[in-house]
N, C-alpha and C. Protein backbone atom coordinates (compact mmCIF):
# COMPACT_ATOMS: atom_id res chain seq x y z
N UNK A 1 -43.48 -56.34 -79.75
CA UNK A 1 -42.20 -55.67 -79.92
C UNK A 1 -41.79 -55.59 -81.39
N UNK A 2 -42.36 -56.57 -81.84
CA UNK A 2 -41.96 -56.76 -83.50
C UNK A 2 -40.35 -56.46 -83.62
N UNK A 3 -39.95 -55.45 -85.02
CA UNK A 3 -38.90 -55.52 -85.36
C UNK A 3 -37.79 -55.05 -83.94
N UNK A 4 -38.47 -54.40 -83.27
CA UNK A 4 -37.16 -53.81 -81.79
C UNK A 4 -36.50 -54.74 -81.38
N UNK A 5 -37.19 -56.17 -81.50
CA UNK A 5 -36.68 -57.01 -80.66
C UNK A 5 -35.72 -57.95 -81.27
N UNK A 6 -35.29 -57.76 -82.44
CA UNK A 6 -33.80 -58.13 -83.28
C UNK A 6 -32.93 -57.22 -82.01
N UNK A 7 -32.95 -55.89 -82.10
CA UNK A 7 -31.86 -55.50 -80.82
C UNK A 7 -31.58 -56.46 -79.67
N UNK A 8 -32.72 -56.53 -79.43
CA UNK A 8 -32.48 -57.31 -77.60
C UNK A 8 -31.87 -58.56 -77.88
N UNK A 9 -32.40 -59.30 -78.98
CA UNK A 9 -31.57 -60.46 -79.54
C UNK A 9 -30.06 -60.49 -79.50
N UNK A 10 -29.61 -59.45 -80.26
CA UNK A 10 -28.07 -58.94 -80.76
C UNK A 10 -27.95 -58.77 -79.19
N UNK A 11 -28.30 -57.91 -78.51
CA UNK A 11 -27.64 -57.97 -77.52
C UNK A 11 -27.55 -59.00 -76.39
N UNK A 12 -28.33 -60.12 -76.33
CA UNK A 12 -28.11 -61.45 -75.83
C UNK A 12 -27.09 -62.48 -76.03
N UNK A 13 -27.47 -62.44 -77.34
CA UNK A 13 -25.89 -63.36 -78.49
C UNK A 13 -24.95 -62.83 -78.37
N UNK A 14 -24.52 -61.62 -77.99
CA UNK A 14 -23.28 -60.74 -78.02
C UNK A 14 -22.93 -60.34 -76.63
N UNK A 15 -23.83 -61.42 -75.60
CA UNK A 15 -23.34 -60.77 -74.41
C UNK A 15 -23.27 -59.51 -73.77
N UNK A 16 -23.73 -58.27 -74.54
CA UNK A 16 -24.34 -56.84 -74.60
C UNK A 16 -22.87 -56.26 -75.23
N UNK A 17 -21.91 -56.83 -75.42
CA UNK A 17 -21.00 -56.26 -76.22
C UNK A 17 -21.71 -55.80 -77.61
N UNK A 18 -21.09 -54.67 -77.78
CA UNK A 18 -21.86 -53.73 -79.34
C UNK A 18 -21.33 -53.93 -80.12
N UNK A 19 -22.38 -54.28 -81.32
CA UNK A 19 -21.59 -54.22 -82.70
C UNK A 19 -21.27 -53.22 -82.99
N UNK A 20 -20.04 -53.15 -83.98
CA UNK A 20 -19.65 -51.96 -84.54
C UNK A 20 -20.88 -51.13 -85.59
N UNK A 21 -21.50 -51.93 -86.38
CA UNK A 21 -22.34 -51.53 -86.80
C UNK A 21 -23.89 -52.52 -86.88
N UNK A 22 -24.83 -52.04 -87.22
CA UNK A 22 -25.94 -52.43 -87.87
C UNK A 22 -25.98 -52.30 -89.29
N UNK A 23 -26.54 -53.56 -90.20
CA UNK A 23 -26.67 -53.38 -91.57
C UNK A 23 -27.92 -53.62 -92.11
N UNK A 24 -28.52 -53.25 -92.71
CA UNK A 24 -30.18 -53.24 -92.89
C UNK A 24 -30.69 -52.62 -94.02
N UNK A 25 -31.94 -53.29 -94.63
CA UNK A 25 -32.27 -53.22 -96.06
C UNK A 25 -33.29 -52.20 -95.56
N UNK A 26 -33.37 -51.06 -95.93
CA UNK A 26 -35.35 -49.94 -96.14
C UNK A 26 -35.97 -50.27 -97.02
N UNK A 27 -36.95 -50.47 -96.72
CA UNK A 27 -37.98 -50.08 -97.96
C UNK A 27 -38.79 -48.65 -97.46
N UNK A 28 -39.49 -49.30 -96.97
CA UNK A 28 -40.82 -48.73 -96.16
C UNK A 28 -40.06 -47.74 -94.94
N UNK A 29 -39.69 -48.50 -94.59
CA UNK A 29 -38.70 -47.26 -93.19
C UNK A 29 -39.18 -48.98 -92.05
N UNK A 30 -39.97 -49.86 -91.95
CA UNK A 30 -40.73 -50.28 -91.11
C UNK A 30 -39.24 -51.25 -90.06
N UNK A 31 -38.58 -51.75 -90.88
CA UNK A 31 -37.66 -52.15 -89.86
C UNK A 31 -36.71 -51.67 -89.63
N UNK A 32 -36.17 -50.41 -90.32
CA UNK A 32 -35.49 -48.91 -89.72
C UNK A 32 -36.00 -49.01 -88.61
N UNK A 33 -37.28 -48.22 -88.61
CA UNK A 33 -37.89 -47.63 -86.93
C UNK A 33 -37.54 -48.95 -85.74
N UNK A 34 -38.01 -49.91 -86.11
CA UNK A 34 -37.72 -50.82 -85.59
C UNK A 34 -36.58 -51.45 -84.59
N UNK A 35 -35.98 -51.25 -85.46
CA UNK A 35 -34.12 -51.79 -85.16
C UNK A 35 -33.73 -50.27 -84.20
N UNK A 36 -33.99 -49.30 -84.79
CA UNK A 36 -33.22 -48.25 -84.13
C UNK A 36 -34.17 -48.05 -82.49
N UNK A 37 -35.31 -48.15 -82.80
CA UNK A 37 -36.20 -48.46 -81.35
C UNK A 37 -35.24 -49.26 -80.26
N UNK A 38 -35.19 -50.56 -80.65
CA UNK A 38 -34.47 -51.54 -79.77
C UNK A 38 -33.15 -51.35 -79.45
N UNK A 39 -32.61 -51.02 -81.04
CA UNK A 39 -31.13 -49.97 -80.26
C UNK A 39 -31.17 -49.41 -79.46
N UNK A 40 -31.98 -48.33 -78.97
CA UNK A 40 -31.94 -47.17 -78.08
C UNK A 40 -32.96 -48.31 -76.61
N UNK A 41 -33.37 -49.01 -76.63
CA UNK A 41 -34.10 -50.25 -75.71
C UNK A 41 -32.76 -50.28 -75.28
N UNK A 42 -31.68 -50.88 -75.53
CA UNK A 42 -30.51 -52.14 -74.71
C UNK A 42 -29.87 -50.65 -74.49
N UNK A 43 -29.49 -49.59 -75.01
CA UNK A 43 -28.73 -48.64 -74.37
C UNK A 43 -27.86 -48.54 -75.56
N UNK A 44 -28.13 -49.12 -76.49
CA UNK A 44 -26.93 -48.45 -77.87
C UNK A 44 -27.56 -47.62 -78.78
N UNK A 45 -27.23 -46.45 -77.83
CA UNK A 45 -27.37 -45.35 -78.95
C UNK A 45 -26.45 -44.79 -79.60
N UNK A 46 -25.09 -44.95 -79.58
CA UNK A 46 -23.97 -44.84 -80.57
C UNK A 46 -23.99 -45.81 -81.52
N UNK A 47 -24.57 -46.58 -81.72
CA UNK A 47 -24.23 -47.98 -82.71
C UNK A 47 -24.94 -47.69 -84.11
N UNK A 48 -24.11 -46.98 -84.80
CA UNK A 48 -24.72 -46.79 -86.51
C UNK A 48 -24.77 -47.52 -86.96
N UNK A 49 -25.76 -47.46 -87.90
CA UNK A 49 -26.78 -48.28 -88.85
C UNK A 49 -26.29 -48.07 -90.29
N UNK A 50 -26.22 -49.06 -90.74
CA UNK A 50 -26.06 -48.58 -92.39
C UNK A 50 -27.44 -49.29 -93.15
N UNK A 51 -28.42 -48.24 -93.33
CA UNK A 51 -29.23 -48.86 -94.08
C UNK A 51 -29.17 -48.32 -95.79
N UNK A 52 -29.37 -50.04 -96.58
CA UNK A 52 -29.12 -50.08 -97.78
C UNK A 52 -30.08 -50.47 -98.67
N UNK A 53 -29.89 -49.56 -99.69
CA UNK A 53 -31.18 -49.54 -100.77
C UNK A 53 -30.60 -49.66 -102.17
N UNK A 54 -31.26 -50.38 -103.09
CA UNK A 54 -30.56 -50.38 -104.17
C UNK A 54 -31.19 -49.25 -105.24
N UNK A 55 -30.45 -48.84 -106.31
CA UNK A 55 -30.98 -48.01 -107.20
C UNK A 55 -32.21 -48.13 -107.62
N UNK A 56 -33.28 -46.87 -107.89
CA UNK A 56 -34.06 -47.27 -108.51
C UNK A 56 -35.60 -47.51 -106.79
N UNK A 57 -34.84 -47.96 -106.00
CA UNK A 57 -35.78 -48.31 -104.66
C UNK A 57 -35.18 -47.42 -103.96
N UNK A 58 -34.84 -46.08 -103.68
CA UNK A 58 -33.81 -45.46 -102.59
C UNK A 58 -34.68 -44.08 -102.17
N UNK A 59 -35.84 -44.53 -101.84
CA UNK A 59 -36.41 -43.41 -101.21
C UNK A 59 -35.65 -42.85 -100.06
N UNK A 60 -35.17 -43.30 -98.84
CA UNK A 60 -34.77 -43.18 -98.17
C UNK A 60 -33.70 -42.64 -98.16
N UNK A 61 -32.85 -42.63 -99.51
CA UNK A 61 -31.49 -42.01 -99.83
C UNK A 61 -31.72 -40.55 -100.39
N UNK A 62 -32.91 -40.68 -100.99
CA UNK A 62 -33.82 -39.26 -101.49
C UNK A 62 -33.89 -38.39 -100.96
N UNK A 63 -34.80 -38.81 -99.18
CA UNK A 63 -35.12 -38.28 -98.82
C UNK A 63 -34.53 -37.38 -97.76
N UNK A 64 -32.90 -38.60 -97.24
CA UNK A 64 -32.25 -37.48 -96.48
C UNK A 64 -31.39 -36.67 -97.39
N UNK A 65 -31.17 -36.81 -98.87
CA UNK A 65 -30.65 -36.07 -99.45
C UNK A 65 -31.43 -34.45 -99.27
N UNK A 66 -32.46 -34.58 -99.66
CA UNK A 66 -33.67 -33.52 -99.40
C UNK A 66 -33.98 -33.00 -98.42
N UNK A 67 -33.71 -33.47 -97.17
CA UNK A 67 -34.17 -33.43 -96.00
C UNK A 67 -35.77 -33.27 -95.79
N UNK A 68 -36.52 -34.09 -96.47
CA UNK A 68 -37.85 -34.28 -96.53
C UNK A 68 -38.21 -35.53 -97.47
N UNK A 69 -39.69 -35.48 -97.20
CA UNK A 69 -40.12 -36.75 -98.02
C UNK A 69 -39.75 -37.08 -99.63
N UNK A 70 -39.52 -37.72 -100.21
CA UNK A 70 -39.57 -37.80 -101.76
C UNK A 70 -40.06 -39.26 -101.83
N UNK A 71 -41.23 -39.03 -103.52
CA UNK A 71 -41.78 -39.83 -103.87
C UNK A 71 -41.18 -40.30 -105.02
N UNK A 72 -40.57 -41.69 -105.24
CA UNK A 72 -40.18 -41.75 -106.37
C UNK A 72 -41.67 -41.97 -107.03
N UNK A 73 -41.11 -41.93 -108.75
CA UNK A 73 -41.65 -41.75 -109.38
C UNK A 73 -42.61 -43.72 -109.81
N UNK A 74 -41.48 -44.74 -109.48
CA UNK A 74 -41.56 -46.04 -110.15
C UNK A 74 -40.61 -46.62 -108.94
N UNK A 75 -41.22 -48.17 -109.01
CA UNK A 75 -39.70 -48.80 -108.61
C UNK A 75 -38.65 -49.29 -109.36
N UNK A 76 -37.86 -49.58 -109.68
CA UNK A 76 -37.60 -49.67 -110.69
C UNK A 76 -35.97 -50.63 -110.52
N UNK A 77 -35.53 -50.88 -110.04
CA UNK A 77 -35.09 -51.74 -108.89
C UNK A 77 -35.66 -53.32 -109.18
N UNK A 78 -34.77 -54.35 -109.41
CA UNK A 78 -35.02 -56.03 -109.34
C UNK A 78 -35.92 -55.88 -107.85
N UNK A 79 -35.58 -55.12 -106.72
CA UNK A 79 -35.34 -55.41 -105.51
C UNK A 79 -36.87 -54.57 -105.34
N UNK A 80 -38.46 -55.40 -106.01
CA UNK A 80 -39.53 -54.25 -106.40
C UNK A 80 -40.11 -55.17 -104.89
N UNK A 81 -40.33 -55.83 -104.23
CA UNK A 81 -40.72 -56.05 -103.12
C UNK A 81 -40.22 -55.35 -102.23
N UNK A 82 -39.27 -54.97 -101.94
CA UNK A 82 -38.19 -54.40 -100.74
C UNK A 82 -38.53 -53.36 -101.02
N UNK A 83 -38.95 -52.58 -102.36
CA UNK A 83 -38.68 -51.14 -102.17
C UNK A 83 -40.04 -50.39 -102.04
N UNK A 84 -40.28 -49.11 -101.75
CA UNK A 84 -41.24 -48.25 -101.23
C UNK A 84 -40.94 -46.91 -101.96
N UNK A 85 -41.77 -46.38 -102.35
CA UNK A 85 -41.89 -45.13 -103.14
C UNK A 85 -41.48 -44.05 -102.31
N UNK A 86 -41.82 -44.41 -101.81
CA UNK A 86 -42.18 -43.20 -99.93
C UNK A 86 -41.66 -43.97 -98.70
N UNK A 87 -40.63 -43.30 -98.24
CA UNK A 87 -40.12 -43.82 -96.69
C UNK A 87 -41.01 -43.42 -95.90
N UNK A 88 -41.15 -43.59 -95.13
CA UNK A 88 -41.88 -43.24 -93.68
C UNK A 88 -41.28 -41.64 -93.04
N UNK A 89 -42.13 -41.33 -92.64
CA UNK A 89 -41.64 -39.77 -92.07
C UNK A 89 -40.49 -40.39 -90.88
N UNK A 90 -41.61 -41.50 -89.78
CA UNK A 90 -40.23 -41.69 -89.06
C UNK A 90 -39.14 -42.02 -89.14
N UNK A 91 -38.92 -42.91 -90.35
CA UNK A 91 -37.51 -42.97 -90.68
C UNK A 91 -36.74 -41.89 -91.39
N UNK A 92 -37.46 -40.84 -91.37
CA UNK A 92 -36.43 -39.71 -91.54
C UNK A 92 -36.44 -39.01 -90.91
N UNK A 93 -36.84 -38.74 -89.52
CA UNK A 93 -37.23 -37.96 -88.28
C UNK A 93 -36.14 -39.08 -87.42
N UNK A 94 -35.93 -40.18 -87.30
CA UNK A 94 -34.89 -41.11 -86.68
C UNK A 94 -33.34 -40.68 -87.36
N UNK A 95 -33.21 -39.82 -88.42
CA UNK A 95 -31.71 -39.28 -89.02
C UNK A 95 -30.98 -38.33 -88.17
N UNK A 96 -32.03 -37.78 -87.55
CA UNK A 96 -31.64 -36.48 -86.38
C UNK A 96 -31.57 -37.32 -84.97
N UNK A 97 -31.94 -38.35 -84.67
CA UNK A 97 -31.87 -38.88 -83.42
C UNK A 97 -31.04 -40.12 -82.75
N UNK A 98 -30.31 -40.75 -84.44
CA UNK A 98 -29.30 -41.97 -84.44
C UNK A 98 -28.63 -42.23 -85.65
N UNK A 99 -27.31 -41.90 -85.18
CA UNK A 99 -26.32 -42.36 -86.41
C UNK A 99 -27.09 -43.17 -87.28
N UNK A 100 -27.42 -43.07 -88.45
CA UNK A 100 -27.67 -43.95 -89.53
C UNK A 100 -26.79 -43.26 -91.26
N UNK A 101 -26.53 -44.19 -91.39
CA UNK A 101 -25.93 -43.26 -92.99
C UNK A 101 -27.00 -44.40 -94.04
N UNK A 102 -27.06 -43.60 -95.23
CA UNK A 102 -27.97 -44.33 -96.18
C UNK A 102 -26.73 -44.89 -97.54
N UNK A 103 -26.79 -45.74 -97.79
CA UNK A 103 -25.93 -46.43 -99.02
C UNK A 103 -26.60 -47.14 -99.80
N UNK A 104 -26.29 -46.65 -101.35
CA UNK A 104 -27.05 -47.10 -102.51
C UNK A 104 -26.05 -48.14 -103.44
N UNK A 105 -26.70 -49.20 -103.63
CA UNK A 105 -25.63 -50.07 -104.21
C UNK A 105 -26.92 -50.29 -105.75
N UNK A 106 -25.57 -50.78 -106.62
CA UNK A 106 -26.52 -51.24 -108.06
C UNK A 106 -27.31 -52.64 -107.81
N UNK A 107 -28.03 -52.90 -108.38
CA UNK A 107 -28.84 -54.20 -108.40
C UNK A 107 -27.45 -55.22 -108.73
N UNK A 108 -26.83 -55.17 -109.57
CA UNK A 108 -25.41 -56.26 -109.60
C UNK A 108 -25.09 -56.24 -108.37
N UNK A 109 -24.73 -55.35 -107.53
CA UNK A 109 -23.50 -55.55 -106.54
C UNK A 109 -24.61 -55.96 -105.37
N UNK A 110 -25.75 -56.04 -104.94
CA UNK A 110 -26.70 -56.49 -104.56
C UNK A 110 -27.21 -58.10 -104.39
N UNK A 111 -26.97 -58.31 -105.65
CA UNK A 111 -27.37 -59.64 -106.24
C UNK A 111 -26.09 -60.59 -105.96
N UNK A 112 -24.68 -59.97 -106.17
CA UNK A 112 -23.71 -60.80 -106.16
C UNK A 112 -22.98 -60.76 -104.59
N UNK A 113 -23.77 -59.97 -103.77
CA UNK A 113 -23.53 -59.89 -102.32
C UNK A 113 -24.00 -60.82 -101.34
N UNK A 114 -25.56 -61.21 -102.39
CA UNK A 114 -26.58 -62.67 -101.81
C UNK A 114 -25.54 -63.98 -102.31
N UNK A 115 -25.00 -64.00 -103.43
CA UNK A 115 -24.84 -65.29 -103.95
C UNK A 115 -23.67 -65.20 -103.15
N UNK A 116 -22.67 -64.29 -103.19
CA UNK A 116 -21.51 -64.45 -101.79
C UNK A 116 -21.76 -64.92 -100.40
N UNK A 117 -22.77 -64.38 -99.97
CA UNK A 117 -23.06 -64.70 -98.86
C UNK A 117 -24.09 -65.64 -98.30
């Protein structure tokens, strides 16, 4: 089941009551597809996703800007593990099929979001 099965989780711990949202880091698209899989598994297919990429790593912000693939050029981003040049087609073929919005934060507001939390 790999990443789907964070859903079924959330929805165990939560008693199947829905979160208002999902919050989630892209790189690759790999636990996008994932999460939104298992979403649509327990029956929450209204439950938007905010997946977040920081500058510099935001293929994914690219690409629904574009409405197609984009390659960045570099990573360029502190956040060079997390990020991916290239999203996954399915995670941009999943934009037409489940609320997700994409949000780009700076590497500061990133960094000082971990040490907050």
């Amino acid at each position: 089941q790999g990443y789907s099965s964070i859903a079924s989780e959330m929805y165990y711990q939560l008693d199947g009551n829905k979160p208002d949202a999902v919050i989630l880091s892209v790189g690759g698209g790999g636990l996008l597809n994932g999460v939104v899989q298992g979403l649509q598994h327990v029956g929450w297919v209204d439950v938007p996703i905010v997946a977040m990429e920081t500058e510099g790593a935001d293929s994914f912000a690219a690409a629904c800007k574009n409405r197609e693939l984009v390659t960045l050029p570099d990573i360029t981003s502190v956040a060079k593990c997390l990020g991916a040049k290239t999203v996954s087609q399915r995670s941009l073929d999943l934009t037409k099929e489940h609320p997700i919005h994409s949000c780009v934060v700076s590497d500061k507001t990133a960094v000082d979001a971990c040490v907050k939390f």
